[in-house]
N, C-alpha and C. Protein backbone atom coordinates (compact mmCIF):
# COMPACT_ATOMS: atom_id res chain seq x y z
N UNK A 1 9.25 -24.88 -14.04
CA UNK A 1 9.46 -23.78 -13.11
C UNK A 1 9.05 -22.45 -13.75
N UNK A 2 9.01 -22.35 -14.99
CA UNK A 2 8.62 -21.21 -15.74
C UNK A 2 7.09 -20.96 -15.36
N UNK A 3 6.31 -21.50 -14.81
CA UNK A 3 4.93 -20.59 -14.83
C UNK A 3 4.75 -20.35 -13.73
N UNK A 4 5.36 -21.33 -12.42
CA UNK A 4 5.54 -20.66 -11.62
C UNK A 4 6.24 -19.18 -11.15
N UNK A 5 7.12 -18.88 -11.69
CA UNK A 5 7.54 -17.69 -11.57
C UNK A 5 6.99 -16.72 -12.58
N UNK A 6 6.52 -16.84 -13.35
CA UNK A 6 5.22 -15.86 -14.05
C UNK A 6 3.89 -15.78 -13.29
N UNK A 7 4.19 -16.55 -12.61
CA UNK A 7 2.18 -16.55 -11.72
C UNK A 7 3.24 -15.84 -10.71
N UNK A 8 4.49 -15.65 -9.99
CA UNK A 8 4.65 -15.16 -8.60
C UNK A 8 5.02 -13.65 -9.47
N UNK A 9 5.56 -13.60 -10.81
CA UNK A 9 5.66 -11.93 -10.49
C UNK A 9 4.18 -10.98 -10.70
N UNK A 10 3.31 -12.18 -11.47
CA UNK A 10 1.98 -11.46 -11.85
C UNK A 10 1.06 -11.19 -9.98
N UNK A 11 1.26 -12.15 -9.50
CA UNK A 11 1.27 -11.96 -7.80
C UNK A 11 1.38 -10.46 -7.20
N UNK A 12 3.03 -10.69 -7.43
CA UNK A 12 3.66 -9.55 -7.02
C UNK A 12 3.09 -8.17 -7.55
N UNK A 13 2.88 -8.06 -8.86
CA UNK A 13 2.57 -6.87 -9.61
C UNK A 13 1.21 -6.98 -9.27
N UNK A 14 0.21 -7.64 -8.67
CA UNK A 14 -1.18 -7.18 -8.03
C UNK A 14 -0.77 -6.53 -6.89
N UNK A 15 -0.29 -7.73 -5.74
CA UNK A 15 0.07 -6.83 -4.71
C UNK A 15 0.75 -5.54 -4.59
N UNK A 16 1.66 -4.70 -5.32
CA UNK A 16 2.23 -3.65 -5.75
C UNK A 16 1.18 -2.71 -5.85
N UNK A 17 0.56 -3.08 -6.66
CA UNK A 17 -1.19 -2.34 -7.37
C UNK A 17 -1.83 -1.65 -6.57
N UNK A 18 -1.85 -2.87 -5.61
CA UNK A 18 -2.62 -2.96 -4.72
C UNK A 18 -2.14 -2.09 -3.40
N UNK A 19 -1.24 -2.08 -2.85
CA UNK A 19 -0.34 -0.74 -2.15
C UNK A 19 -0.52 0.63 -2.69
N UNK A 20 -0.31 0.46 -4.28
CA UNK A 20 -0.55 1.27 -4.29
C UNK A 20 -1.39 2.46 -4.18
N UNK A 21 -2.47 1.52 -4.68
CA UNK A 21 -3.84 1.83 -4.28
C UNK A 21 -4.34 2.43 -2.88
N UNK A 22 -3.53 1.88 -2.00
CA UNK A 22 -3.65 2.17 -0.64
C UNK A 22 -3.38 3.11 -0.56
N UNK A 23 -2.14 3.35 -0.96
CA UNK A 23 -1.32 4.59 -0.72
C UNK A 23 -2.11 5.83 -0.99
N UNK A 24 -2.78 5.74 -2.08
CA UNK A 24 -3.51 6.88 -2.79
C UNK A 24 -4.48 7.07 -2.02
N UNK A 25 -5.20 5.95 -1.73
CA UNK A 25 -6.53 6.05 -0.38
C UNK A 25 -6.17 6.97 0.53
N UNK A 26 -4.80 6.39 1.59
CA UNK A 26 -4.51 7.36 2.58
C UNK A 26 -4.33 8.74 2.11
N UNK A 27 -3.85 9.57 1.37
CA UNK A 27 -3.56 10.09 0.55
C UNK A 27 -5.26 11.34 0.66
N UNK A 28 -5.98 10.92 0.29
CA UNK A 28 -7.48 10.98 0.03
C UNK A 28 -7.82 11.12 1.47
N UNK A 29 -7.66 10.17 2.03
CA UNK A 29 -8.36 10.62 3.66
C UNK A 29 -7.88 11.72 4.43
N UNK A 30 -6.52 11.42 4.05
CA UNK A 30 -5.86 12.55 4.78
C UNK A 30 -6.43 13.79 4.73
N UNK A 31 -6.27 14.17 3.35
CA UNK A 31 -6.51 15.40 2.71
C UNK A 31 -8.29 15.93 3.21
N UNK A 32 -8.88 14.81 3.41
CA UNK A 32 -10.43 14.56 3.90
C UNK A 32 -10.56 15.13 5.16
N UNK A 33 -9.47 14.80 6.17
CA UNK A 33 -9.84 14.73 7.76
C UNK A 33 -9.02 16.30 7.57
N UNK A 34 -7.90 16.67 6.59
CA UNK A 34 -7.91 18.12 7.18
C UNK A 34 -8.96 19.12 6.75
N UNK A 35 -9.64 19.06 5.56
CA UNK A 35 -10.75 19.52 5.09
C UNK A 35 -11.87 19.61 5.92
N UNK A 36 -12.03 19.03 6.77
CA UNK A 36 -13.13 18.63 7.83
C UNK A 36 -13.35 19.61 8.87
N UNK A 37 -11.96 20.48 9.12
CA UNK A 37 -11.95 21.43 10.09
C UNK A 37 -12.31 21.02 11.52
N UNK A 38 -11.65 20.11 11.59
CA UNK A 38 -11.96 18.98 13.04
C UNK A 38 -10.92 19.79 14.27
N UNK A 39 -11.42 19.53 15.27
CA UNK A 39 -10.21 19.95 16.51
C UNK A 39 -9.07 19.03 16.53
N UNK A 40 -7.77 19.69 17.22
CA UNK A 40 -6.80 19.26 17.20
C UNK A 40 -6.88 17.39 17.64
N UNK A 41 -7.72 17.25 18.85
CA UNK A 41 -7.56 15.86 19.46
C UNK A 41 -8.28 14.73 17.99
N UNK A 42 -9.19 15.37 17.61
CA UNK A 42 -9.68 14.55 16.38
C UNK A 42 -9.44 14.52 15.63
N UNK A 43 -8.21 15.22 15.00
CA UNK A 43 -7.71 15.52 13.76
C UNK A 43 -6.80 14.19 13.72
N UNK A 44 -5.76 14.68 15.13
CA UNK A 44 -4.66 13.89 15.48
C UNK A 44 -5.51 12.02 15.66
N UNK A 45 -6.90 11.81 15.98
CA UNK A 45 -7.14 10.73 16.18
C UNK A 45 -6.82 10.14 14.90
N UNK A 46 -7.95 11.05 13.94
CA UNK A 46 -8.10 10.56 12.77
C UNK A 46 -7.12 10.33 11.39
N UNK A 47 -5.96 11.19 12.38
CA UNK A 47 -4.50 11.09 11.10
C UNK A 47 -3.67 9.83 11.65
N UNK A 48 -3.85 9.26 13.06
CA UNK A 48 -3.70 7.80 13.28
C UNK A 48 -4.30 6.72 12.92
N UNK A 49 -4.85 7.01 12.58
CA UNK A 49 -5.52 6.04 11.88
C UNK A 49 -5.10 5.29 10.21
N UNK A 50 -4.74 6.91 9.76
CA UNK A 50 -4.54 6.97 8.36
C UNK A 50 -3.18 6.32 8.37
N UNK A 51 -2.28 6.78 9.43
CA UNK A 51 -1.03 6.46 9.38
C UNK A 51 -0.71 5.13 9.27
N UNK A 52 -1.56 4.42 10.18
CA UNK A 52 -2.11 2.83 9.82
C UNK A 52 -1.60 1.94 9.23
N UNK A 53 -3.04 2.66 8.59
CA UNK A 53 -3.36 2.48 7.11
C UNK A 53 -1.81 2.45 5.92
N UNK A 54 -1.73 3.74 5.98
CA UNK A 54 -0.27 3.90 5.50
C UNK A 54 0.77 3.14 5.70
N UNK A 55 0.55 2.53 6.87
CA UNK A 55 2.36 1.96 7.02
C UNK A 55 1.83 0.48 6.22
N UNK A 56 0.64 -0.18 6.17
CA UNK A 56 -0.15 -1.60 6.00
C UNK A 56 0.18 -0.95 4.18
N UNK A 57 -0.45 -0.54 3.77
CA UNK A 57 -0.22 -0.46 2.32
C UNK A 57 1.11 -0.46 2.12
N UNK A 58 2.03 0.37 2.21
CA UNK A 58 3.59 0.63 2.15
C UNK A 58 4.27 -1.02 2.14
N UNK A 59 3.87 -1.88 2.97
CA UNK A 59 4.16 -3.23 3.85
C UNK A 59 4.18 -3.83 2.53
N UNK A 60 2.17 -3.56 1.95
CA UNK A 60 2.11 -4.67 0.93
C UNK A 60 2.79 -4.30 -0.48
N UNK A 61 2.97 -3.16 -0.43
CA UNK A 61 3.73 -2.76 -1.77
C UNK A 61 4.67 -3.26 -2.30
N UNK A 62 5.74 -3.69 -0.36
CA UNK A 62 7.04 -3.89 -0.63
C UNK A 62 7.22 -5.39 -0.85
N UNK A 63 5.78 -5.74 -0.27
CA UNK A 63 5.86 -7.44 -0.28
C UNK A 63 6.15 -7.57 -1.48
N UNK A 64 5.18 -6.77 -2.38
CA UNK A 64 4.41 -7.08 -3.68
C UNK A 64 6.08 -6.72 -4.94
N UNK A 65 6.71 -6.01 -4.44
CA UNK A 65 7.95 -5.73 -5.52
C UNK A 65 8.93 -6.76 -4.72
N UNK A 66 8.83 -7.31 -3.40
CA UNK A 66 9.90 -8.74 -3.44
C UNK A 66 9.67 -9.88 -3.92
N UNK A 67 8.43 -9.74 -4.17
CA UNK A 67 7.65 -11.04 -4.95
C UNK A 67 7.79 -10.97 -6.62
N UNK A 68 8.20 -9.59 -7.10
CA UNK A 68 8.78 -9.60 -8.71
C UNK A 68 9.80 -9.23 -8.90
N UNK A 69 11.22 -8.85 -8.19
CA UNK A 69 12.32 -8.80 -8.32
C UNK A 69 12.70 -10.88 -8.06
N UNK A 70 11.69 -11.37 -6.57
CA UNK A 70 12.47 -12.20 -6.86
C UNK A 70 11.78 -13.42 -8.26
N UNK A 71 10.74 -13.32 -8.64
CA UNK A 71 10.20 -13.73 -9.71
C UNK A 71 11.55 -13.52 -10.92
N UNK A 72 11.49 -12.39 -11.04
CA UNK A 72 12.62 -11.67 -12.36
C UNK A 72 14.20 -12.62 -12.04
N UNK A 73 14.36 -13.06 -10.79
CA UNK A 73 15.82 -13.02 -10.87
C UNK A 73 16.03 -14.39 -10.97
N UNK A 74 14.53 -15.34 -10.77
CA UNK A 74 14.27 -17.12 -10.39
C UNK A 74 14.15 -17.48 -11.63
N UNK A 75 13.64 -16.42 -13.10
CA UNK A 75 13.47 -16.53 -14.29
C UNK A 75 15.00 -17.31 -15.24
C-alpha cells in the first residue's frame, strides 16, 4: 500500500501545481482584458469567461490537496 499512496500524493501535488497554475493564468488575463480598454459589455463578457476559468482551476487545486491530505493520512 505504500507506493500507492506516494503515487496518489505525488498526483495530488501535480494537480495542486497545476491549479495553481491556473490560478495565475486567470490572474494574467484578467489584468489583460482590463488593460485592453474594452467597453463595459466586453469587458464584462470577457471577465466571464475568466471567472470560468477561475472557479475550474480553484476545483482542481482542491481536488489536488484532497488527494495529499488524504495520501498523508492513508500513509
Amino acid at each position: 500500500m505504500g507506493v500507492a499512496v506516494e503515487i496518489l500524493i505525488w498526483i495530488g501535488a501535480a494537480l495542486t501545481l497545476g491549479g495553481v497554475a491556473g490560478l495565475i493564468w486567470c490572474i494574467v488575463l484578467a489584468t489583460r482584458a482590463r488593460r485592453a480598454r474594452l467597453s463595459d459589455d466586453a469587458l464584462r463578457a470577457r471577465l466571464q469567461r475568466v471567472v470560468t476559468l477561475n472557479l475550474a482551476a480553484l476545483g482542481v487545486s482542491a481536488v489536488g490537496l484532497m488527494c495529499v491530505v488524504a495520501g498523508i493520512m492513508l500513509a
